[in-house]
PDB file of N, CA and C in Angstrom:
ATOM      1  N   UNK A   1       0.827  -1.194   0.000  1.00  0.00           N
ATOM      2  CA  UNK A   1       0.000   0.000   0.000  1.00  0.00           C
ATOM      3  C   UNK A   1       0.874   1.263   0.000  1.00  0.00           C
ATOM      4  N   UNK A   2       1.791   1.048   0.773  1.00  0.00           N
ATOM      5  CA  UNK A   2       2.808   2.492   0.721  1.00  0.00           C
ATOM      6  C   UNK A   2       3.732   2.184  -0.436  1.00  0.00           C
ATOM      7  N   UNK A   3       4.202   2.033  -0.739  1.00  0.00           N
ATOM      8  CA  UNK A   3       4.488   1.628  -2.667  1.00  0.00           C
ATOM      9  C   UNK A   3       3.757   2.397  -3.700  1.00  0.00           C
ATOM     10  N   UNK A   4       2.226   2.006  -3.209  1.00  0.00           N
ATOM     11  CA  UNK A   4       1.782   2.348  -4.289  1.00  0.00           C
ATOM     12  C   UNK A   4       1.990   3.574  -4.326  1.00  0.00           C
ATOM     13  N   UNK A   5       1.184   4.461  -3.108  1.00  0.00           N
ATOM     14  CA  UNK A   5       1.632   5.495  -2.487  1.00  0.00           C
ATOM     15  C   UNK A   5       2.975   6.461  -3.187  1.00  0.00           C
ATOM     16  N   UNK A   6       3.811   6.066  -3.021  1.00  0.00           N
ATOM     17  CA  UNK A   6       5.069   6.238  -3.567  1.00  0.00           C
ATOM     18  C   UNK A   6       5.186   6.829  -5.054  1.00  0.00           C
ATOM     19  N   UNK A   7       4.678   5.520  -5.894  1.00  0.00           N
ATOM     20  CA  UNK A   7       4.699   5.254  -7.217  1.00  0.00           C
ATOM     21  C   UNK A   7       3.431   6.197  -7.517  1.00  0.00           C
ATOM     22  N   UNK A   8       2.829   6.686  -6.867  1.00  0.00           N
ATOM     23  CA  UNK A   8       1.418   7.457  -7.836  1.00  0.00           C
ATOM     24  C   UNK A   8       0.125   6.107  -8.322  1.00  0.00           C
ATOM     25  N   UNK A   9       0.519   4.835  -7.511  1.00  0.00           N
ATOM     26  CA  UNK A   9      -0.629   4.120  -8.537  1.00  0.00           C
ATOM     27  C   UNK A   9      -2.279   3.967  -7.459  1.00  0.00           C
ATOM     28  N   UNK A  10      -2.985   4.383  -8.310  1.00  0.00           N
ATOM     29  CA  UNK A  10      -4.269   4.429  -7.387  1.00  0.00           C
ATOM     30  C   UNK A  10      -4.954   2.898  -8.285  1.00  0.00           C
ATOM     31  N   UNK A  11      -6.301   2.300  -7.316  1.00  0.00           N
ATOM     32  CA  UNK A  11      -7.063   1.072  -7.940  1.00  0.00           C
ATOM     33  C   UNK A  11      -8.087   1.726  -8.685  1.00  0.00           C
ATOM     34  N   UNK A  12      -8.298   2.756  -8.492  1.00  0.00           N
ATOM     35  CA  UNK A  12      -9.318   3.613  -9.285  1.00  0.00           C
ATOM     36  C   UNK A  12      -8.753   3.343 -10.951  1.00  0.00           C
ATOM     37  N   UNK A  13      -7.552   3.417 -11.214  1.00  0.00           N
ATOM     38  CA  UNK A  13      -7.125   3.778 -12.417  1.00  0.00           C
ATOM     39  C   UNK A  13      -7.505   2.269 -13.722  1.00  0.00           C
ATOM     40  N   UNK A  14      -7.668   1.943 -14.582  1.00  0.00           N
ATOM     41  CA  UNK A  14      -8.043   0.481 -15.207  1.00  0.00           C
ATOM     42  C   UNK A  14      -6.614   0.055 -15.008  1.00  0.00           C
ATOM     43  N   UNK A  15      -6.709  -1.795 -15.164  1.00  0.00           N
ATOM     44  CA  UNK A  15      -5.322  -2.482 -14.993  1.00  0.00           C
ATOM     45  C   UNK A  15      -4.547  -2.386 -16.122  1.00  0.00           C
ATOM     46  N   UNK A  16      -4.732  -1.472 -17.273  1.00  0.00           N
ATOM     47  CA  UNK A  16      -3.968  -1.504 -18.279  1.00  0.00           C
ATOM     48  C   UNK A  16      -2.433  -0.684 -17.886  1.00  0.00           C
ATOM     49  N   UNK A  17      -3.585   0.607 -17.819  1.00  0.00           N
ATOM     50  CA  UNK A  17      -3.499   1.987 -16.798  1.00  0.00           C
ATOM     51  C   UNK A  17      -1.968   1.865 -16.028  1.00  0.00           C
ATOM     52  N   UNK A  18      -2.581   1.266 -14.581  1.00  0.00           N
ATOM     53  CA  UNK A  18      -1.706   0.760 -13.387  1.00  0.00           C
ATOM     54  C   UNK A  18      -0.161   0.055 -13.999  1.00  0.00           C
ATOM     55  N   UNK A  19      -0.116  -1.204 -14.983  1.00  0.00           N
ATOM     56  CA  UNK A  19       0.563  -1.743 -15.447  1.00  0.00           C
ATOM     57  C   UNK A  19       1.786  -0.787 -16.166  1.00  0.00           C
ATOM     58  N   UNK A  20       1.051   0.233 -17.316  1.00  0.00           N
ATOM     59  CA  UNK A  20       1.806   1.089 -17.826  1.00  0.00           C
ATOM     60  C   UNK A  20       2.299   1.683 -17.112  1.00  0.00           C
ATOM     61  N   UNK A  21       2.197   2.336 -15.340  1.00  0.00           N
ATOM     62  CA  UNK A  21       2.699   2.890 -15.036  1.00  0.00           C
ATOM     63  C   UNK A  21       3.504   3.099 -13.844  1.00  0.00           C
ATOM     64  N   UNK A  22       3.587   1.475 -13.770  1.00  0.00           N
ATOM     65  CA  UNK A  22       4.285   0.521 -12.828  1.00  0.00           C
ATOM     66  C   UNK A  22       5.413   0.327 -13.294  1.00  0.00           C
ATOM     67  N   UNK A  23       5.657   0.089 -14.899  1.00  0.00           N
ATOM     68  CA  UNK A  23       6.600  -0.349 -15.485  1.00  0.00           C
ATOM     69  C   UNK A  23       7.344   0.922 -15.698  1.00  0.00           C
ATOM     70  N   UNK A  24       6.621   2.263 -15.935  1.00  0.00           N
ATOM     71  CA  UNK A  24       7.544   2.955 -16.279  1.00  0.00           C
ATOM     72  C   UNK A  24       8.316   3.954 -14.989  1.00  0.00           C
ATOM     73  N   UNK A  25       7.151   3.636 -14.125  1.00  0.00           N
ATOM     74  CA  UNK A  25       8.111   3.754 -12.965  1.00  0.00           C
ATOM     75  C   UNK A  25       8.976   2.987 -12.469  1.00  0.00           C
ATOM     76  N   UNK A  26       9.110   1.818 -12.511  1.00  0.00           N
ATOM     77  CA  UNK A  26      10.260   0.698 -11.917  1.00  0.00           C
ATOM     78  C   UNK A  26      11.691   1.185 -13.379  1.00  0.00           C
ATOM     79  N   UNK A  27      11.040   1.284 -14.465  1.00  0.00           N
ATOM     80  CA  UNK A  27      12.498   1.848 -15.566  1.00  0.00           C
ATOM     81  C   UNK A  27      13.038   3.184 -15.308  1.00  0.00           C
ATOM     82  N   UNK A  28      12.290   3.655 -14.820  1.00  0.00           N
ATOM     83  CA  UNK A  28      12.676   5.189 -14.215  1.00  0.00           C
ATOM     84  C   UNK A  28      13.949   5.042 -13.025  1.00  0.00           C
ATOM     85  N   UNK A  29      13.560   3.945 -12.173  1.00  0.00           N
ATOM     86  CA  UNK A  29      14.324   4.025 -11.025  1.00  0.00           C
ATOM     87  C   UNK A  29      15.908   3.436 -11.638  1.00  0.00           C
ATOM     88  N   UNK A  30      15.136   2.074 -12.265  1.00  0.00           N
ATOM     89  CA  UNK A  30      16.442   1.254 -12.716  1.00  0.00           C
ATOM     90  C   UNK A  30      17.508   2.005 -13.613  1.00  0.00           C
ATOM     91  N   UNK A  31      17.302   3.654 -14.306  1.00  0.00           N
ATOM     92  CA  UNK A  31      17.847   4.176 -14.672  1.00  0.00           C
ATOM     93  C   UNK A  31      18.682   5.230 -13.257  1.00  0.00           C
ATOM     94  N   UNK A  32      17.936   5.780 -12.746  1.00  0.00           N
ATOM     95  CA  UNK A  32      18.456   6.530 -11.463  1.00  0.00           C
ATOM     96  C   UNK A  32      19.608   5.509 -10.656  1.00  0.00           C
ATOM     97  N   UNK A  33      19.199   4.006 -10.570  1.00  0.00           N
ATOM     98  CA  UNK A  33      19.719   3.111 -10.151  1.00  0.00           C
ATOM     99  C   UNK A  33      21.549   3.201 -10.574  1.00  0.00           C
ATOM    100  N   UNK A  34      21.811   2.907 -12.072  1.00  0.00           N
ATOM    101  CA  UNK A  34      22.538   3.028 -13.122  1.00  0.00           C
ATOM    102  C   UNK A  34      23.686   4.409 -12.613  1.00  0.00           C
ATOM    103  N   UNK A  35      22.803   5.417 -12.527  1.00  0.00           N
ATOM    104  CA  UNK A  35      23.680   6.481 -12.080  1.00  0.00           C
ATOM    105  C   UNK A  35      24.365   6.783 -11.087  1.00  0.00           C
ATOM    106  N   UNK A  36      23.388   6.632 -10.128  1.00  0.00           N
ATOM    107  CA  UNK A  36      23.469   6.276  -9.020  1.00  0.00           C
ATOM    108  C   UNK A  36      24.905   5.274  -8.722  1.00  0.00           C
ATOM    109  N   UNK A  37      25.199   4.484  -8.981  1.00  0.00           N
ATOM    110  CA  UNK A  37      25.815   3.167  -9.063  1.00  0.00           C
ATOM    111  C   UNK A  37      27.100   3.863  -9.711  1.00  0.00           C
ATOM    112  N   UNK A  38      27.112   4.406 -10.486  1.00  0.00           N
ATOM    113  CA  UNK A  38      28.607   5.536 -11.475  1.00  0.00           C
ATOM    114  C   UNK A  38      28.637   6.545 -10.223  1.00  0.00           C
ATOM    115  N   UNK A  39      28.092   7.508  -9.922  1.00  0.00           N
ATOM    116  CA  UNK A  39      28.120   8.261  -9.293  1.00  0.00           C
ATOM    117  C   UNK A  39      28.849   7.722  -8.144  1.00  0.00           C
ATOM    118  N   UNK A  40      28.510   6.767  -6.807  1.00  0.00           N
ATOM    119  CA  UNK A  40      28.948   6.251  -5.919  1.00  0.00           C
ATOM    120  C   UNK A  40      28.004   6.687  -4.494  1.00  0.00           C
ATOM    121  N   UNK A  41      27.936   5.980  -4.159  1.00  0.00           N
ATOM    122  CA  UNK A  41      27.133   6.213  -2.829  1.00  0.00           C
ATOM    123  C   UNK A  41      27.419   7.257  -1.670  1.00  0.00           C
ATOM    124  N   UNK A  42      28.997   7.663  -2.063  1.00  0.00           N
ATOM    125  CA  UNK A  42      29.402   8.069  -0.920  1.00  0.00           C
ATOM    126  C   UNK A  42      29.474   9.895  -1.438  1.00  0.00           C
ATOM    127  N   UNK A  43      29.053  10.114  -2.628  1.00  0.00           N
ATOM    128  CA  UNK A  43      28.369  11.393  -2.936  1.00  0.00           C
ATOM    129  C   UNK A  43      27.214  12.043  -2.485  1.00  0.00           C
ATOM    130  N   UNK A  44      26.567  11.146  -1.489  1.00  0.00           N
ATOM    131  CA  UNK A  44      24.890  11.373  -1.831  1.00  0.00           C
ATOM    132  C   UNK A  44      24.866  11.872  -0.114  1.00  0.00           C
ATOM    133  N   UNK A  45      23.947  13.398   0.286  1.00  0.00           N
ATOM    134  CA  UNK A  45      24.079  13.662   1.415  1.00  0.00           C
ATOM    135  C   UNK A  45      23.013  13.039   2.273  1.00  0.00           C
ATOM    136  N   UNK A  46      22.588  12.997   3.468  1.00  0.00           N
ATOM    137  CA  UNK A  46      21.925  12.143   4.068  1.00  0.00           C
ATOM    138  C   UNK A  46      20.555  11.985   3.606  1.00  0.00           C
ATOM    139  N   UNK A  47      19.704  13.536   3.344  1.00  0.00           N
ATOM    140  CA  UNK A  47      18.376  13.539   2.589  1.00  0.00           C
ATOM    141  C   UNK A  47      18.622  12.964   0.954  1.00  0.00           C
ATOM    142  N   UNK A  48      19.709  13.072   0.200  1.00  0.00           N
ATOM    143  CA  UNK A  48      19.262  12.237  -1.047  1.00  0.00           C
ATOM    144  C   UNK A  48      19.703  10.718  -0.639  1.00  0.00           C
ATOM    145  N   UNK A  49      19.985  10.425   0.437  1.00  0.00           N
ATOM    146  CA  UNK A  49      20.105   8.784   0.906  1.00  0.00           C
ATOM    147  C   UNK A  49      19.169   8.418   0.931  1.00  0.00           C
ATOM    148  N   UNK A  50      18.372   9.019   1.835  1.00  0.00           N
ATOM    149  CA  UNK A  50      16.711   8.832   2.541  1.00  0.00           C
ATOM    150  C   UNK A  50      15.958   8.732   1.682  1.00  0.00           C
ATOM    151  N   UNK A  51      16.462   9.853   0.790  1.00  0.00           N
ATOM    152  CA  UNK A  51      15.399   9.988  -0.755  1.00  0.00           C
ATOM    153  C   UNK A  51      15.170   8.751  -1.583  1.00  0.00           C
ATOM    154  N   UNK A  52      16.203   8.517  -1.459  1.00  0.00           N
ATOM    155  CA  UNK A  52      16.312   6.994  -2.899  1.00  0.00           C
ATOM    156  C   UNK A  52      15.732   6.231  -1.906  1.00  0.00           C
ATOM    157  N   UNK A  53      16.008   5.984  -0.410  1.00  0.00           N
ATOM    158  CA  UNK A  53      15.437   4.640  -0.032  1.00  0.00           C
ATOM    159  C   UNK A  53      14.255   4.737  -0.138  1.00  0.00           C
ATOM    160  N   UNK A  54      13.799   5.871   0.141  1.00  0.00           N
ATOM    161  CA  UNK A  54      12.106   5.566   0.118  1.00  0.00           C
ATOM    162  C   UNK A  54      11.399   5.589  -1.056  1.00  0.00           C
ATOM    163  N   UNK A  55      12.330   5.960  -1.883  1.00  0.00           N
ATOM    164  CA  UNK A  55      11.495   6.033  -3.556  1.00  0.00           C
ATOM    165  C   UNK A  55      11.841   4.549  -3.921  1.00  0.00           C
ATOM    166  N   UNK A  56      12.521   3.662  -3.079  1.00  0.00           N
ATOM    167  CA  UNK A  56      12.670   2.523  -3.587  1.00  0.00           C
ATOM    168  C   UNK A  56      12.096   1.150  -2.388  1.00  0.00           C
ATOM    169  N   UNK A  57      11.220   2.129  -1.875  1.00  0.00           N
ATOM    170  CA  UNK A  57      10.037   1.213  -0.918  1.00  0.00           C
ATOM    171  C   UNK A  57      10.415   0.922   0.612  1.00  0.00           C
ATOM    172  N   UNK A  58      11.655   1.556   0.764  1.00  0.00           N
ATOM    173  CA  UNK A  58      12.502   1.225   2.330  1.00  0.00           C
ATOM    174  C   UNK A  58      11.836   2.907   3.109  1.00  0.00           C
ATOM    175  N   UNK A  59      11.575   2.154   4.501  1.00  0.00           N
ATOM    176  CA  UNK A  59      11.099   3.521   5.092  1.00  0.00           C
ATOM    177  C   UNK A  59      12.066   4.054   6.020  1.00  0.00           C
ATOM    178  N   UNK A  60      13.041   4.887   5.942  1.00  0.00           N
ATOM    179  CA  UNK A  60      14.157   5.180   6.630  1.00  0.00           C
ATOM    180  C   UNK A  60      14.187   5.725   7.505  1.00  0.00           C
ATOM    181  N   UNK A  61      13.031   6.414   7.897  1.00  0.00           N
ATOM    182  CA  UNK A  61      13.123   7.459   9.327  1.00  0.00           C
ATOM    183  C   UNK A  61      14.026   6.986  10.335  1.00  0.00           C
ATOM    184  N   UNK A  62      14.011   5.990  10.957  1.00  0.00           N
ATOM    185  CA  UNK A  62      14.322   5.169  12.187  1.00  0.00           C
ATOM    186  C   UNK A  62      15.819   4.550  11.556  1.00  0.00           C
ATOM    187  N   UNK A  63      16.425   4.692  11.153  1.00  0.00           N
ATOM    188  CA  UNK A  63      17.772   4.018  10.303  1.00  0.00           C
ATOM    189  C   UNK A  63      18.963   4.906   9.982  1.00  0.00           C
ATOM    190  N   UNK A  64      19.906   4.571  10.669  1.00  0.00           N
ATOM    191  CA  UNK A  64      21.179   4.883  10.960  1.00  0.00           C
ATOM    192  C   UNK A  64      21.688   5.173   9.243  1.00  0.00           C
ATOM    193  N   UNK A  65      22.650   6.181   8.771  1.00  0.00           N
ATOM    194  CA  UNK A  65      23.052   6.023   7.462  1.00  0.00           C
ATOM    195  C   UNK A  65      23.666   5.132   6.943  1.00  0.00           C
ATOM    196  N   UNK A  66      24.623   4.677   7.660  1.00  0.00           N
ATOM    197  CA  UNK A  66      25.384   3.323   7.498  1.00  0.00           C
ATOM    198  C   UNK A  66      24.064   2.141   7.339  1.00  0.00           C
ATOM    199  N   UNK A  67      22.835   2.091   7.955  1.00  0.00           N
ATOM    200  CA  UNK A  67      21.830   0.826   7.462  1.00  0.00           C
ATOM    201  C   UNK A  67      21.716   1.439   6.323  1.00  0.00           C
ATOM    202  N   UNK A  68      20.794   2.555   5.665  1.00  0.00           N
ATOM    203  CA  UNK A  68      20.704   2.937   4.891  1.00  0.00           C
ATOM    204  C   UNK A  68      21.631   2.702   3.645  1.00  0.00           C
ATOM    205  N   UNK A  69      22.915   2.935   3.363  1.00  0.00           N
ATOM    206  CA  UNK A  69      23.762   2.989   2.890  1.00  0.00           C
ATOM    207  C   UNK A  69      23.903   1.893   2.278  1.00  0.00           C
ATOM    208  N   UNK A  70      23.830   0.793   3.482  1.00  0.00           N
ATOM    209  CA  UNK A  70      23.439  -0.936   3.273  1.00  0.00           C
ATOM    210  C   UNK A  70      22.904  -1.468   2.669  1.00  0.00           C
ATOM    211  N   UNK A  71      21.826  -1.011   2.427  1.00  0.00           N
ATOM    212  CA  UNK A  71      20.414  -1.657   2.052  1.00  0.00           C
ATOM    213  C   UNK A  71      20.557  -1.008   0.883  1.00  0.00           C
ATOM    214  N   UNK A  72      20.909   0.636   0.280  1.00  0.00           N
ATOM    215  CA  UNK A  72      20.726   0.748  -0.718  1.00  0.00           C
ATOM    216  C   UNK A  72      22.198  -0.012  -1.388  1.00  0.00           C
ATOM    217  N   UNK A  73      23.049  -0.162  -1.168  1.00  0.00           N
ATOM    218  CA  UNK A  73      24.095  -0.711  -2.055  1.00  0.00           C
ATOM    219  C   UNK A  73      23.406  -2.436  -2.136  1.00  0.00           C
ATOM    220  N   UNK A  74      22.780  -3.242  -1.167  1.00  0.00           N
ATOM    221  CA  UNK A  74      22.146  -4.619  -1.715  1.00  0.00           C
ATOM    222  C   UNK A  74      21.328  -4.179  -2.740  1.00  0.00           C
ATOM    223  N   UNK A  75      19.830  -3.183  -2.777  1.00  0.00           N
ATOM    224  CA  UNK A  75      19.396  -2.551  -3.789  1.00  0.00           C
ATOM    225  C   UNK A  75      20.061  -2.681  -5.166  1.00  0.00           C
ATOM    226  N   UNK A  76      21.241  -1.687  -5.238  1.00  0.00           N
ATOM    227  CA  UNK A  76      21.699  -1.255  -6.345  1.00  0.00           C
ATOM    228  C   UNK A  76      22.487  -2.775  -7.226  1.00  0.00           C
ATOM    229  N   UNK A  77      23.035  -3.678  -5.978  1.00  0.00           N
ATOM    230  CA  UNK A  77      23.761  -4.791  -7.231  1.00  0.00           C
ATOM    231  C   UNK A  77      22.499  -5.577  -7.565  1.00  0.00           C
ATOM    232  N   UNK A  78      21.395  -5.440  -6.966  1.00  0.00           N
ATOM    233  CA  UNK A  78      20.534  -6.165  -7.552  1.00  0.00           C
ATOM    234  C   UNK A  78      19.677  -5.431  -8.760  1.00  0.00           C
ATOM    235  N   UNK A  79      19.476  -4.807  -8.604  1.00  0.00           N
ATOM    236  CA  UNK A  79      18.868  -3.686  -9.781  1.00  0.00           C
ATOM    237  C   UNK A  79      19.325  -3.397 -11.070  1.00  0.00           C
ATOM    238  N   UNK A  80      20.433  -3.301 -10.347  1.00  0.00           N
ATOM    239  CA  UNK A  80      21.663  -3.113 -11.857  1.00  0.00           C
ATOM    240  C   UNK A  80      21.656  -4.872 -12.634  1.00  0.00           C
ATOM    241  N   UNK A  81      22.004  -5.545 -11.997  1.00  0.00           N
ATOM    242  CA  UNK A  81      21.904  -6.646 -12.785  1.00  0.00           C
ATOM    243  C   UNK A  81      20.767  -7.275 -13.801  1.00  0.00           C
ATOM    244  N   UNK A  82      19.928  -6.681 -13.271  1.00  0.00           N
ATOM    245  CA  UNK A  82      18.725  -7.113 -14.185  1.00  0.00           C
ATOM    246  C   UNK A  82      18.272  -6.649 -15.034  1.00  0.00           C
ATOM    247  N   UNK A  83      18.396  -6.662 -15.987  1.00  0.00           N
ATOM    248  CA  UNK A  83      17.548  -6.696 -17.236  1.00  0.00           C
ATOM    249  C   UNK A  83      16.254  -5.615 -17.564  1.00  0.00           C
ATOM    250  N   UNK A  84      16.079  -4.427 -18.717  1.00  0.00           N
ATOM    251  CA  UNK A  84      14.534  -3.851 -18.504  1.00  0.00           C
ATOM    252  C   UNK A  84      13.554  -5.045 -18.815  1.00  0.00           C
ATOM    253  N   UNK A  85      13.399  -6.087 -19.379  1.00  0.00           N
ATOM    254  CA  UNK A  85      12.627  -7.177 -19.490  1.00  0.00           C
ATOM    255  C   UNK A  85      12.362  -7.962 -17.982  1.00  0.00           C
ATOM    256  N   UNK A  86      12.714  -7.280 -17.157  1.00  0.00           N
ATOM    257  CA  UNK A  86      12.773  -7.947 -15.542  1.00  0.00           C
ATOM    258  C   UNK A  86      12.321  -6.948 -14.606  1.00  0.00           C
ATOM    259  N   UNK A  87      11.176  -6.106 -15.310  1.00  0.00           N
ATOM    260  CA  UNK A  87      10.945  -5.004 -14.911  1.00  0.00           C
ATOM    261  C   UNK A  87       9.450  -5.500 -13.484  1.00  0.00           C
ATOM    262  N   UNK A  88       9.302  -6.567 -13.469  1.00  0.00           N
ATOM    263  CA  UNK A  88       8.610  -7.429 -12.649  1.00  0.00           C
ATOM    264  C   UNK A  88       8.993  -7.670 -11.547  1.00  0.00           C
ATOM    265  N   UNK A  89       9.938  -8.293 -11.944  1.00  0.00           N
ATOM    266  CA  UNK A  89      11.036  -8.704 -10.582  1.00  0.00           C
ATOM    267  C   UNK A  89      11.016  -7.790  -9.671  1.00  0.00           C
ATOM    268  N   UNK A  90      11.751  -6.623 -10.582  1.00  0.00           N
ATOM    269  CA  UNK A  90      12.136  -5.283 -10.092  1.00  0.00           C
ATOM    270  C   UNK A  90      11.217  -5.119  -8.886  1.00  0.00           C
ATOM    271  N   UNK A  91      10.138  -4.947  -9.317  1.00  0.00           N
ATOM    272  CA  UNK A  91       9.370  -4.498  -8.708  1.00  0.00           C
ATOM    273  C   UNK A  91       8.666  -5.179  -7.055  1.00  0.00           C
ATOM    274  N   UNK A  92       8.696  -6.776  -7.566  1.00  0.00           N
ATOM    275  CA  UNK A  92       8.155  -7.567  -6.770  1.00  0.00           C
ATOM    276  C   UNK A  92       9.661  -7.556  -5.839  1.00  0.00           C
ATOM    277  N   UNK A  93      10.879  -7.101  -6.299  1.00  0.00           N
ATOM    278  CA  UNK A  93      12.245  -7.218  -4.994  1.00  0.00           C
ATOM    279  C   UNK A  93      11.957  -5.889  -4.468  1.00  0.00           C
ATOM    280  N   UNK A  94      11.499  -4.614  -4.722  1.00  0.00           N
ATOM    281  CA  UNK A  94      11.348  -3.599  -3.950  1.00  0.00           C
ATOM    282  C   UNK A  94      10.633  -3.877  -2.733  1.00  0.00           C
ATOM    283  N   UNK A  95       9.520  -4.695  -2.928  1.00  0.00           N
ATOM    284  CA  UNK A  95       8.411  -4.923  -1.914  1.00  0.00           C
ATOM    285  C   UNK A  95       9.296  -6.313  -0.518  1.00  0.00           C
ATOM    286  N   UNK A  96       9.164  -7.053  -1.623  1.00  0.00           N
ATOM    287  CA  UNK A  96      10.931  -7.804  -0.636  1.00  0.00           C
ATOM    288  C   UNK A  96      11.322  -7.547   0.012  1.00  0.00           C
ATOM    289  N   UNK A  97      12.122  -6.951  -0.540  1.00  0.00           N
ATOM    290  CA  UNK A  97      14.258  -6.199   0.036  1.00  0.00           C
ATOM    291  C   UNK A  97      13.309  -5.190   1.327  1.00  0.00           C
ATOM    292  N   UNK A  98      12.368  -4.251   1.264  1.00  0.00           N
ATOM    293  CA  UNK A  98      11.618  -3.706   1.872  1.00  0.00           C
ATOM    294  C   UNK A  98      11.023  -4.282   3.294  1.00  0.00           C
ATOM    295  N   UNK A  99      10.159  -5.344   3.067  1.00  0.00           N
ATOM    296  CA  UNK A  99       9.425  -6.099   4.339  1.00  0.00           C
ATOM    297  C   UNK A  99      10.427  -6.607   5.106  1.00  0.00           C
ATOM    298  N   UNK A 100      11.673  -7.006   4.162  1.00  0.00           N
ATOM    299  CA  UNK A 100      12.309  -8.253   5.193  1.00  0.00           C
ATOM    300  C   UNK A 100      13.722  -7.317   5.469  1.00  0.00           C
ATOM    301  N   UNK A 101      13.528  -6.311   5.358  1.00  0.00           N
ATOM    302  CA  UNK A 101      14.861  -5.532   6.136  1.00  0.00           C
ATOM    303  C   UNK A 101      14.396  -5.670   7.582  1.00  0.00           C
ATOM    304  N   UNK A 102      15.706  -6.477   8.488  1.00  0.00           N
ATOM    305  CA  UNK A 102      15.463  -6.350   9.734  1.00  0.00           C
ATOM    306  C   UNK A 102      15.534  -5.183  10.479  1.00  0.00           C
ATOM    307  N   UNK A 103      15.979  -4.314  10.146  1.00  0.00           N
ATOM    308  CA  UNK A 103      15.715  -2.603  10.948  1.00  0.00           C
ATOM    309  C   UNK A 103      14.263  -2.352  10.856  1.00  0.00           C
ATOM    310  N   UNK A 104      14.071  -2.615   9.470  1.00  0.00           N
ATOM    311  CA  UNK A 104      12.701  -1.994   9.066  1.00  0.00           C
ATOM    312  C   UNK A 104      11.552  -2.520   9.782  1.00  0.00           C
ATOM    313  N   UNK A 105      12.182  -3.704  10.673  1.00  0.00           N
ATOM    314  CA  UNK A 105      10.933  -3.576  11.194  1.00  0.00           C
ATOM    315  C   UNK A 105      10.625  -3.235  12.456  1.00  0.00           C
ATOM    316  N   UNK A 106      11.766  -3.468  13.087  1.00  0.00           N
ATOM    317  CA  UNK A 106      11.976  -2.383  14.364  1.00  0.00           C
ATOM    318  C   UNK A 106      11.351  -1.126  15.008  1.00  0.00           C
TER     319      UNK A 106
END
């Protein structure tokens, strides 16, 4: 539900709708991902840390930068590796990598 939140996707919208714009949000990231990843992690100040985690389904309030930091570098080798044809995955590991962070649930 907070995903969707995130992503802009409401149930109001038809499933064609939602789909189109699931995908082009998960290619959106996997590109930010990409840069992100060139750029280096250790450029990014604490609010664009926070920023990416939560645009990528992790809720950071409560999380040290070093977790943060963590979680987005597992994020990024997984993201990067995959494929835009794996734009599914993508999506279904945000919700993942997300629930089963042990801080996160703290």
């Amino acid at each position: 539900k907070a995903l969707s939140q995130v992503l802009f996707l409401t149930t109001h919208l038809p499933a064609f709708f939602l789909r189109h714009r699931l995908r082009s949000h998960i290619l959106e990231i996997r590109h930010l991902d990409r840069a992100m990843l060139r750029l280096g992690l250790g450029q990014l100040s604490e609010e664009e840390l926070r920023a990416a985690c939560y645009l990528r389904g992790l809720n950071s309030t409560h999380l040290k930068m070093s977790e943060c930091r963590a979680w987005l570098e597992q994020w990024l080798g997984l993201s990067c590796k995959l494929q835009a044809s794996d734009a599914s995955l993508l999506a279904n590991s945000m919700v993942l990598l997300s629930l089963n962070y042990v801080r996160a649930k703290e």
